[in-house]
PDB file of N, CA and C in Angstrom:
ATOM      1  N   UNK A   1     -15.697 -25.061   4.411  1.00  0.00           N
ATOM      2  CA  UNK A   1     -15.618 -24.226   5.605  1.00  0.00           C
ATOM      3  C   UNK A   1     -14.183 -23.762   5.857  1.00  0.00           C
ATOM      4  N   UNK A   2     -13.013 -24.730   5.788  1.00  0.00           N
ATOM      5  CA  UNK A   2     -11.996 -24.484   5.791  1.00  0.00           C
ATOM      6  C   UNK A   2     -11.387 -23.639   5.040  1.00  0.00           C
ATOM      7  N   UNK A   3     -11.951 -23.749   3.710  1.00  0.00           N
ATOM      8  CA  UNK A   3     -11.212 -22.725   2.884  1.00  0.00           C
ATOM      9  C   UNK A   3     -11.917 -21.101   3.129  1.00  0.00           C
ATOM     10  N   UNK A   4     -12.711 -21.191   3.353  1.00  0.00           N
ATOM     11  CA  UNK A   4     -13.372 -19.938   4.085  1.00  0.00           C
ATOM     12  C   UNK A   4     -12.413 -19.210   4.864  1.00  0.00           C
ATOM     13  N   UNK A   5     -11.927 -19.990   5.908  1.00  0.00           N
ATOM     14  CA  UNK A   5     -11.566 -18.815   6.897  1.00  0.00           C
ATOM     15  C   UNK A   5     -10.102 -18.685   6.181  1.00  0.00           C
ATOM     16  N   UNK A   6      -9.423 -19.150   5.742  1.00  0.00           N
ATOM     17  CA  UNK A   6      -8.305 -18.825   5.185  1.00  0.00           C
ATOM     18  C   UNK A   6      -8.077 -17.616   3.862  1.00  0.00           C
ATOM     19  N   UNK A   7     -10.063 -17.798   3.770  1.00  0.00           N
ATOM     20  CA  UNK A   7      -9.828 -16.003   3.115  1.00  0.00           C
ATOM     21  C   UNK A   7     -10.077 -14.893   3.771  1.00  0.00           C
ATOM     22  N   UNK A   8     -10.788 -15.321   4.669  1.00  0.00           N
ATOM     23  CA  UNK A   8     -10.716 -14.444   5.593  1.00  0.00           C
ATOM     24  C   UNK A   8      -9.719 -13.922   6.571  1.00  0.00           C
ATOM     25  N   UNK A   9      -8.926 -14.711   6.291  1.00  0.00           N
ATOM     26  CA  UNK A   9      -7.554 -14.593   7.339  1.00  0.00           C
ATOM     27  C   UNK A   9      -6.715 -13.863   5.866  1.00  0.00           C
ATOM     28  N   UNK A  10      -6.867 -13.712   4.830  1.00  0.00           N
ATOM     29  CA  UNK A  10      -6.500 -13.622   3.613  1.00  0.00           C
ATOM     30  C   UNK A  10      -7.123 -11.867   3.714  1.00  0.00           C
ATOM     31  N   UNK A  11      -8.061 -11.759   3.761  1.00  0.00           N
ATOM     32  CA  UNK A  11      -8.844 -10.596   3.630  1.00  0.00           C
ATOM     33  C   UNK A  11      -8.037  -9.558   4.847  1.00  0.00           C
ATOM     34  N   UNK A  12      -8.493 -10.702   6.181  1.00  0.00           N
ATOM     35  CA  UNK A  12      -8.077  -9.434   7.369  1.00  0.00           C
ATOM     36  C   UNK A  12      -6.041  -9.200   7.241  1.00  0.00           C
ATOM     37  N   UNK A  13      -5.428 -10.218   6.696  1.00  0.00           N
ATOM     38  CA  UNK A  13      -3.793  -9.993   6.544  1.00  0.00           C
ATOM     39  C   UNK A  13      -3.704  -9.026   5.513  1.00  0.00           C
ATOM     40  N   UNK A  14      -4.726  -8.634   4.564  1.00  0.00           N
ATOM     41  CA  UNK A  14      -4.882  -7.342   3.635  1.00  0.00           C
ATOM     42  C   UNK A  14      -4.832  -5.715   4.258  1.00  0.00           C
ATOM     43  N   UNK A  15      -6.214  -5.924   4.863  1.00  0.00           N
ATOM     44  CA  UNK A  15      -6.829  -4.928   5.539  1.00  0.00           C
ATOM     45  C   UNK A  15      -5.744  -4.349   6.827  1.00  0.00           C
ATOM     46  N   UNK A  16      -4.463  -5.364   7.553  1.00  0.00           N
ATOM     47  CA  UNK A  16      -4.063  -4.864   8.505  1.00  0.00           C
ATOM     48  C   UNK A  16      -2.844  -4.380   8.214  1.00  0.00           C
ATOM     49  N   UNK A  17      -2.079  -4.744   6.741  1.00  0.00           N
ATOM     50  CA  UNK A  17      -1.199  -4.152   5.539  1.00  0.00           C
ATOM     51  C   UNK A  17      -1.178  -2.693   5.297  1.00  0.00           C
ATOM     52  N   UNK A  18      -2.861  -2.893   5.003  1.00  0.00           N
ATOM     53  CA  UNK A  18      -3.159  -1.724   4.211  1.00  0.00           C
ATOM     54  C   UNK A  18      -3.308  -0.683   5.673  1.00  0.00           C
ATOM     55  N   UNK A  19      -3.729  -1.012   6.839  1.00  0.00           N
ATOM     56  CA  UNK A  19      -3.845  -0.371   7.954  1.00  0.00           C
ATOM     57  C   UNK A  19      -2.069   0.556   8.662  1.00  0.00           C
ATOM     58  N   UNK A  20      -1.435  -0.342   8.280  1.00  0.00           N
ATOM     59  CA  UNK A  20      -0.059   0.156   8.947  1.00  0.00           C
ATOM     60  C   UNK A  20       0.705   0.727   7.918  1.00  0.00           C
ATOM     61  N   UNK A  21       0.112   1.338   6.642  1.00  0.00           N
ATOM     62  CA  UNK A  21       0.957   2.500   6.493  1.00  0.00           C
ATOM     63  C   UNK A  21       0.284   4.068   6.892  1.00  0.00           C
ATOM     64  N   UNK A  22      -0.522   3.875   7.346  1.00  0.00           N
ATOM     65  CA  UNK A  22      -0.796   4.974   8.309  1.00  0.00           C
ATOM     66  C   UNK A  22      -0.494   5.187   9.585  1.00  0.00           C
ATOM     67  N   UNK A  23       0.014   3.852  10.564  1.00  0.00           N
ATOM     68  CA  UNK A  23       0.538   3.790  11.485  1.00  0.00           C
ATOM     69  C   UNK A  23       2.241   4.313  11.180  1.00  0.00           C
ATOM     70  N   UNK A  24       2.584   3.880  10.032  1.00  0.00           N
ATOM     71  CA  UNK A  24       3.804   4.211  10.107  1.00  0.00           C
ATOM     72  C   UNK A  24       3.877   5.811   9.778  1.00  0.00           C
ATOM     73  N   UNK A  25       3.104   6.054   8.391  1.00  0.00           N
ATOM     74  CA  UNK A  25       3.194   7.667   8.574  1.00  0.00           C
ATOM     75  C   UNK A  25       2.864   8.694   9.986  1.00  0.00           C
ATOM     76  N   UNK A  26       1.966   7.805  10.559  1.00  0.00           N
ATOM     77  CA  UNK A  26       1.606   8.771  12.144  1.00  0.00           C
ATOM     78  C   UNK A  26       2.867   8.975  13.074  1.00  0.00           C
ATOM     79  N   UNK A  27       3.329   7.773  12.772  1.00  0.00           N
ATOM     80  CA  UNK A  27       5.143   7.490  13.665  1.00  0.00           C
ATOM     81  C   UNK A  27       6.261   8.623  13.547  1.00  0.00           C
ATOM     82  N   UNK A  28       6.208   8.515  11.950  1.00  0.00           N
ATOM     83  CA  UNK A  28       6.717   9.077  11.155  1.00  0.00           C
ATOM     84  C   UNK A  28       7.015  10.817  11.160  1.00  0.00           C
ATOM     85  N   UNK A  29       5.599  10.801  11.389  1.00  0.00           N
ATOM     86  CA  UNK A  29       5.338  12.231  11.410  1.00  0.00           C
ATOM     87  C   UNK A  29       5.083  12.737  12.766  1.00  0.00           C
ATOM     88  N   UNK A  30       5.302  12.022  13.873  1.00  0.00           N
ATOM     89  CA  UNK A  30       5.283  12.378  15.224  1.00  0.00           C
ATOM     90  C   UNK A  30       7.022  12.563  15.384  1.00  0.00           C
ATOM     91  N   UNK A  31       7.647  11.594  15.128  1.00  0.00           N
ATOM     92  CA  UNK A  31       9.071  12.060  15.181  1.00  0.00           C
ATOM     93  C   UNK A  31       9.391  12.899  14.558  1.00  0.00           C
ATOM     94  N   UNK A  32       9.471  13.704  13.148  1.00  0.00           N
ATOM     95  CA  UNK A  32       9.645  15.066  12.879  1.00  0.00           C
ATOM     96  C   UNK A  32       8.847  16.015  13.035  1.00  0.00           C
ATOM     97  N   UNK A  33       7.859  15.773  13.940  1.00  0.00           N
ATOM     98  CA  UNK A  33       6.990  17.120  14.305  1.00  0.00           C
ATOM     99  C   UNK A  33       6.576  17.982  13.073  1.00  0.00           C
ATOM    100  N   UNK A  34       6.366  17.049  11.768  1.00  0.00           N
ATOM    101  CA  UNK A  34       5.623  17.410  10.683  1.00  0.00           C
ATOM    102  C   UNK A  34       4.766  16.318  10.012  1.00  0.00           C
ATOM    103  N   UNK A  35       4.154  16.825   8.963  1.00  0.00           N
ATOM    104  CA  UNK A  35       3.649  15.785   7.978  1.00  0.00           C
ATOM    105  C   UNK A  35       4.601  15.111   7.193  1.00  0.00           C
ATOM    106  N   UNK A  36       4.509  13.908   7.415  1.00  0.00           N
ATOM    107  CA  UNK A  36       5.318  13.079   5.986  1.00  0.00           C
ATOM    108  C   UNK A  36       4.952  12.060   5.495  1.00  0.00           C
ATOM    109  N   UNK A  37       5.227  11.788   4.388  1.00  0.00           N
ATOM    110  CA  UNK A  37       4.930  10.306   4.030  1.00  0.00           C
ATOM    111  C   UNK A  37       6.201   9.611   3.668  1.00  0.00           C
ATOM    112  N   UNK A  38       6.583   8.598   4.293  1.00  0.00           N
ATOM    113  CA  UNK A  38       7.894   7.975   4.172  1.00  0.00           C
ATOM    114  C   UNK A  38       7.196   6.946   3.326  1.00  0.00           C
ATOM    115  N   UNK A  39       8.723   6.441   2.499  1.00  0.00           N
ATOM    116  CA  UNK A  39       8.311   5.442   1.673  1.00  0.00           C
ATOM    117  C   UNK A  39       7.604   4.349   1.991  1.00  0.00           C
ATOM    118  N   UNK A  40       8.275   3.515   3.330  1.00  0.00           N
ATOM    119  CA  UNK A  40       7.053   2.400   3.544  1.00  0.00           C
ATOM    120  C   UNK A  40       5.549   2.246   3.246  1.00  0.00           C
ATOM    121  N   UNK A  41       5.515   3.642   3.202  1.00  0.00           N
ATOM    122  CA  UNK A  41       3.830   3.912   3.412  1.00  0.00           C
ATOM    123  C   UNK A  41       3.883   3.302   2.058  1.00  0.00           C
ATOM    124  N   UNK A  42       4.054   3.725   0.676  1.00  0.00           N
ATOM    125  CA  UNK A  42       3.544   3.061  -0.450  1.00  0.00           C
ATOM    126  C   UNK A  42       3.881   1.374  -0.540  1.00  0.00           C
ATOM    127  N   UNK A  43       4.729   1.349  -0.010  1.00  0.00           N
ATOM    128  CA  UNK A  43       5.329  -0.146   0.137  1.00  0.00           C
ATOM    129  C   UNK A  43       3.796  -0.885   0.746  1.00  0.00           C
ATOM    130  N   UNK A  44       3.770  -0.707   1.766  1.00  0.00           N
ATOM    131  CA  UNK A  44       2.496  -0.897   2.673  1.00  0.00           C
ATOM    132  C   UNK A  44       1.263  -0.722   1.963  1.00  0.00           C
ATOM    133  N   UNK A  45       1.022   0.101   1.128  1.00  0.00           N
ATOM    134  CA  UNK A  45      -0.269   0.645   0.601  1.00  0.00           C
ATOM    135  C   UNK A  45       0.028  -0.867  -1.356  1.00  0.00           C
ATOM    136  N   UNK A  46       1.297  -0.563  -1.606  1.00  0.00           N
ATOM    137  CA  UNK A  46       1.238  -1.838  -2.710  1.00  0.00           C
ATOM    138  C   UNK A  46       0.640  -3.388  -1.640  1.00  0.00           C
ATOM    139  N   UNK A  47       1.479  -3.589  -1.068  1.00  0.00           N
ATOM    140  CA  UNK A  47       1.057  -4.752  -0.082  1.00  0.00           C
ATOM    141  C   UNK A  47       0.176  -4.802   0.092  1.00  0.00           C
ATOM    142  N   UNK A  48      -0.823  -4.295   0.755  1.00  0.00           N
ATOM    143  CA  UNK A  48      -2.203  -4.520   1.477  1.00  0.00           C
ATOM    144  C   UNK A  48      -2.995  -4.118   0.467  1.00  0.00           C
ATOM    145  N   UNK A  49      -3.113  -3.131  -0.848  1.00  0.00           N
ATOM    146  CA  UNK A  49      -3.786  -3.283  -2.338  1.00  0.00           C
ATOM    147  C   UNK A  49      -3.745  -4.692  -2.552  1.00  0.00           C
ATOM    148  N   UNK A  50      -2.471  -5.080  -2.871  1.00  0.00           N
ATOM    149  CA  UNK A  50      -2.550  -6.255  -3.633  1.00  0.00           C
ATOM    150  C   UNK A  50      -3.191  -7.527  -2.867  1.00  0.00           C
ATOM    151  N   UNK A  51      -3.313  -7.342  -1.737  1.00  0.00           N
ATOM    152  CA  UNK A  51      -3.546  -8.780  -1.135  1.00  0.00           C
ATOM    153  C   UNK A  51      -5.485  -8.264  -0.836  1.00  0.00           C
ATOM    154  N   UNK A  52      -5.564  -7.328  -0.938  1.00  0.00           N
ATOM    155  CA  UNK A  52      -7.284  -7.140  -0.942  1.00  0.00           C
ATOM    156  C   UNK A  52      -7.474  -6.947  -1.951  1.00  0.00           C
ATOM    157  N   UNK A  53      -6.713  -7.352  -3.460  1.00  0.00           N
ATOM    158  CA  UNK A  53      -7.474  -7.161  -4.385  1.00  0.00           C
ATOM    159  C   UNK A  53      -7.590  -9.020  -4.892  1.00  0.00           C
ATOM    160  N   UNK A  54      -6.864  -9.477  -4.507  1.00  0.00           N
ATOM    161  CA  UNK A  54      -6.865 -10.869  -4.369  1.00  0.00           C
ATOM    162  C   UNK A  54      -8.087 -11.533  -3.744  1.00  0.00           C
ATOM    163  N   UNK A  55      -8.504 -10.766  -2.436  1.00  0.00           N
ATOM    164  CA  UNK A  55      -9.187 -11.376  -1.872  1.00  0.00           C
ATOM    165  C   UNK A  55     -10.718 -10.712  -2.590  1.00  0.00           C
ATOM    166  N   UNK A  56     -11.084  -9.617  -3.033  1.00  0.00           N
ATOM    167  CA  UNK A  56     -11.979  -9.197  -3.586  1.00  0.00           C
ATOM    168  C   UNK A  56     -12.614  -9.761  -4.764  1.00  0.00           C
ATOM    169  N   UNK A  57     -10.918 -10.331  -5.620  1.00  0.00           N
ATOM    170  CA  UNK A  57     -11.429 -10.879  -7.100  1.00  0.00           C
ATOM    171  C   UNK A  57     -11.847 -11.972  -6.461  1.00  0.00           C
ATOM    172  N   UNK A  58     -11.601 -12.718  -5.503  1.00  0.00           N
ATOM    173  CA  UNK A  58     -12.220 -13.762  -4.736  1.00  0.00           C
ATOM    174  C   UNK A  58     -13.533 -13.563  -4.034  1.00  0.00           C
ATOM    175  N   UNK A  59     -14.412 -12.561  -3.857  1.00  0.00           N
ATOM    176  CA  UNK A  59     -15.342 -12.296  -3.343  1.00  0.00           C
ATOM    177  C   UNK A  59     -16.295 -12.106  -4.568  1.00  0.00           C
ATOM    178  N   UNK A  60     -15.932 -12.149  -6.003  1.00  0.00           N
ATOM    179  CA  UNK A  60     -16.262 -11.328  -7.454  1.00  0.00           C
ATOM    180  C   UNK A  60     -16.734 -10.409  -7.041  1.00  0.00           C
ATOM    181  N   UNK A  61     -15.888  -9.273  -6.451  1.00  0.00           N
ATOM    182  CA  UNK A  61     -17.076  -7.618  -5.899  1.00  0.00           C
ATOM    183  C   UNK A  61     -16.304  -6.582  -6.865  1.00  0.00           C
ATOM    184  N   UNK A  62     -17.216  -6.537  -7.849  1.00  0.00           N
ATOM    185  CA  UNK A  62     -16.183  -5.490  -8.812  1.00  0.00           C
ATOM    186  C   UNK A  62     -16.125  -3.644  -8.392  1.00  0.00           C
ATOM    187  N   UNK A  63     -16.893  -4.019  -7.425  1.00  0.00           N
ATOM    188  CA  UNK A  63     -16.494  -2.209  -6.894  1.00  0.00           C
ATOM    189  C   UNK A  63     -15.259  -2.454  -6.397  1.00  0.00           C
ATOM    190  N   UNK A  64     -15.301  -3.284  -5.223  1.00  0.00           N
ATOM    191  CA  UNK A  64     -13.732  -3.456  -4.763  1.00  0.00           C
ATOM    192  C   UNK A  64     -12.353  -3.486  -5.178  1.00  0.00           C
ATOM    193  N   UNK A  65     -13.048  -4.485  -6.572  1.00  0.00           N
ATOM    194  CA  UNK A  65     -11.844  -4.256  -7.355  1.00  0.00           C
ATOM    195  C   UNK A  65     -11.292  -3.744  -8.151  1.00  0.00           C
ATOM    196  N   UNK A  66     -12.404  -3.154  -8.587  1.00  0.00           N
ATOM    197  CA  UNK A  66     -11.711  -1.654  -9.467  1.00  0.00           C
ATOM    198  C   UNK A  66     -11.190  -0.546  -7.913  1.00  0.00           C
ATOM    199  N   UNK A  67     -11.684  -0.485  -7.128  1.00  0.00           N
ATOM    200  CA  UNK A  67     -11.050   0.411  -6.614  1.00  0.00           C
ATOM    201  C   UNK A  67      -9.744   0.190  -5.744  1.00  0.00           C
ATOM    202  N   UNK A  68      -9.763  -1.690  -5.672  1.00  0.00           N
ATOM    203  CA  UNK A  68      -7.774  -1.621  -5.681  1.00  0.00           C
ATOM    204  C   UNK A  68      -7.256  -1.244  -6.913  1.00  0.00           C
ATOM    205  N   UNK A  69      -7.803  -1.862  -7.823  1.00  0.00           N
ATOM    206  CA  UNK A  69      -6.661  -1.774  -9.117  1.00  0.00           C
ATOM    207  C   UNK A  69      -6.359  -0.360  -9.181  1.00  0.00           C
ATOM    208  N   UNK A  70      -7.161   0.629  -9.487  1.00  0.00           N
ATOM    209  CA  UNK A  70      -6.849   2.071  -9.194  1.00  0.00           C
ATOM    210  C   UNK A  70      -5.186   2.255  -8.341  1.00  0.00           C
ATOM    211  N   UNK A  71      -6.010   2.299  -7.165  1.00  0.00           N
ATOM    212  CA  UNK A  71      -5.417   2.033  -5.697  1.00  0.00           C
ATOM    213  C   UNK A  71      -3.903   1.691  -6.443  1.00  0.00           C
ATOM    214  N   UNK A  72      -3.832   0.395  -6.284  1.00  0.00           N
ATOM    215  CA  UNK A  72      -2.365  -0.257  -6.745  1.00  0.00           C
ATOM    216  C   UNK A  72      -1.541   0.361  -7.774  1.00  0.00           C
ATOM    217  N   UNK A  73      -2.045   0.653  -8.772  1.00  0.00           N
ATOM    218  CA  UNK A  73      -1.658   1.185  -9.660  1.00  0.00           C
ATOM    219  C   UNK A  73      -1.001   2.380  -9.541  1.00  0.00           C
ATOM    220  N   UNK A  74      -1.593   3.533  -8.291  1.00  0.00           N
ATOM    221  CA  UNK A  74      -1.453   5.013  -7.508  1.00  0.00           C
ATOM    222  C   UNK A  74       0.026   4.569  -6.620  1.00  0.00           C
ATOM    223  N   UNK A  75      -0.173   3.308  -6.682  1.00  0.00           N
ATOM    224  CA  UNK A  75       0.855   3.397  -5.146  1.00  0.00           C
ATOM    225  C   UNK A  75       2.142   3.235  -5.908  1.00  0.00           C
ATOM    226  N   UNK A  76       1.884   2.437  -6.856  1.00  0.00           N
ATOM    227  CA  UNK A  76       3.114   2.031  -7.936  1.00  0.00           C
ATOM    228  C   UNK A  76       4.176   3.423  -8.277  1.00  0.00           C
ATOM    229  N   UNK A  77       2.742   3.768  -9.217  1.00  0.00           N
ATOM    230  CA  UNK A  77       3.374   5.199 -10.040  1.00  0.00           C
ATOM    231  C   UNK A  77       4.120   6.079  -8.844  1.00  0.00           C
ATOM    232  N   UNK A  78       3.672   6.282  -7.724  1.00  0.00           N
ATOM    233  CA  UNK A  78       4.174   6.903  -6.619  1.00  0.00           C
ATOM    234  C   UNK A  78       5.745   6.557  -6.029  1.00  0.00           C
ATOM    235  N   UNK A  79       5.430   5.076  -6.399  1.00  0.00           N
ATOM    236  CA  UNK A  79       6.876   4.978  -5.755  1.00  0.00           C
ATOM    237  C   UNK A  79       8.332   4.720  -7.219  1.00  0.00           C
ATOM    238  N   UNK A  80       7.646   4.647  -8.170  1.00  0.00           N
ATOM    239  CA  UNK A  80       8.200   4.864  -9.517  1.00  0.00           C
ATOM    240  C   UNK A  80       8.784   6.386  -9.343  1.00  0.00           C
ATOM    241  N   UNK A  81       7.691   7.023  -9.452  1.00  0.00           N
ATOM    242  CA  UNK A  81       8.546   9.074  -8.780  1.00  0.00           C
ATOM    243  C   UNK A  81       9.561   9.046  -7.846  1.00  0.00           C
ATOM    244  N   UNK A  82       9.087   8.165  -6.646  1.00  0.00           N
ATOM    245  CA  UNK A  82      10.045   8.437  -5.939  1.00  0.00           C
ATOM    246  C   UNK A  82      11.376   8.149  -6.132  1.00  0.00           C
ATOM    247  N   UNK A  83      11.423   6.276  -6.839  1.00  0.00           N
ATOM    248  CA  UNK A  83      12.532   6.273  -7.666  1.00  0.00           C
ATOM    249  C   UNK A  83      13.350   6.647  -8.448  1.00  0.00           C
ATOM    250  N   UNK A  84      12.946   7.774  -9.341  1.00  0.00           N
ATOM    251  CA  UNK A  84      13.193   8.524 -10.134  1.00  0.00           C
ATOM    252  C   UNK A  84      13.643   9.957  -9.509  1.00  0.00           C
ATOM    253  N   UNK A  85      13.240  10.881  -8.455  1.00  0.00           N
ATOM    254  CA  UNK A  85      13.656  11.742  -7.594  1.00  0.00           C
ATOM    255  C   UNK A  85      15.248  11.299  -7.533  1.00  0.00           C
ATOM    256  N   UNK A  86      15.176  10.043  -6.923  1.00  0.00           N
ATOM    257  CA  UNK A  86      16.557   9.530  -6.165  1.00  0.00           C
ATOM    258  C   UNK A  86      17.479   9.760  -7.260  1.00  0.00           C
ATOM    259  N   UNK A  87      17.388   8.838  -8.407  1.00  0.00           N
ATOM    260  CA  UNK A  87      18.155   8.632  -9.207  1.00  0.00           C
ATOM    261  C   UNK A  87      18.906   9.735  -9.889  1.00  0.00           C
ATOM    262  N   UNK A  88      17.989  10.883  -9.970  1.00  0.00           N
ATOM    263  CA  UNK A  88      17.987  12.171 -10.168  1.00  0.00           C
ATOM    264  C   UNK A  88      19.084  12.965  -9.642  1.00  0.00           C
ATOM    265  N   UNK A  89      18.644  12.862  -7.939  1.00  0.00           N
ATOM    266  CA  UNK A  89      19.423  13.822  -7.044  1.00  0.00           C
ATOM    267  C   UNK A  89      20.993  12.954  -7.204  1.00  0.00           C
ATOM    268  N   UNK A  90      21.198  11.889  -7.300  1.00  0.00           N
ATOM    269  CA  UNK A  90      22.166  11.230  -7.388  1.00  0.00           C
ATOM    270  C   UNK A  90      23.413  11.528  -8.341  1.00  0.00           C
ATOM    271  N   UNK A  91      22.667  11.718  -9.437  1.00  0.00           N
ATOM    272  CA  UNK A  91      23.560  12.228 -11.176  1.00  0.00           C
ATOM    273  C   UNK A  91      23.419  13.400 -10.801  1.00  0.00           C
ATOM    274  N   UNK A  92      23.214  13.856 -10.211  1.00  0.00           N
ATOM    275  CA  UNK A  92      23.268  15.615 -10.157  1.00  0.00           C
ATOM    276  C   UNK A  92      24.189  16.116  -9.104  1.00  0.00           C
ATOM    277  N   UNK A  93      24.690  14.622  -8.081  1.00  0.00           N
ATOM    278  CA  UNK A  93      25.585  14.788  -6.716  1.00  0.00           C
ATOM    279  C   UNK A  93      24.650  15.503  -5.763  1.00  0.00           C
ATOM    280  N   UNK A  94      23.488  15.140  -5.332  1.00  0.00           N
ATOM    281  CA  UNK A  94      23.053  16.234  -4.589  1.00  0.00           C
ATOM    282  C   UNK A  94      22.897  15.042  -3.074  1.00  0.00           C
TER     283      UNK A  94
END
């Protein structure tokens, strides 16, 4: 029983990860009076992937978990670009 709710507390510390990088992009994008996606958001979106894909391979629900691994994998490559942008504008002095 015990170990139960500690995935569930496992599951919902996923789900409320994965919930606040949309809170932060809404923030985000209310203070510049545009659309954006600031980096946290992938930060947030790796975080709360990874901890619901944990809890999924723990549920054995293989829809779920193919559709973090996807997921995780998207958020990665995303912030790999973004890394690479930087590094970019940097050697170039911009």
């Amino acid at each position: 029983m015990e170990n139960d709710v500690w995935w569930l507390v496992i599951g919902f510390a996923g789900q409320g990860l994965f919930m606040m990088r949309f809170v932060i992009q809404w923030i985000q994008s209310e203070r510049q009076r545009r659309s954006v996606v600031p980096v946290a958001f992938w930060y947030f979106s790796v975080l709360g992937g990874l901890t619901l894909l944990v809890y999924s391979i723990h549920r054995r629900d293989p829809v779920f978990i193919a559709g973090q691994l996807l997921g995780v994998f998207i958020y990665l490559r995303n912030l790999y670009l973004i890394k690479m942008e930087r590094t970019t504008a940097r050697a170039s002095g911009d």
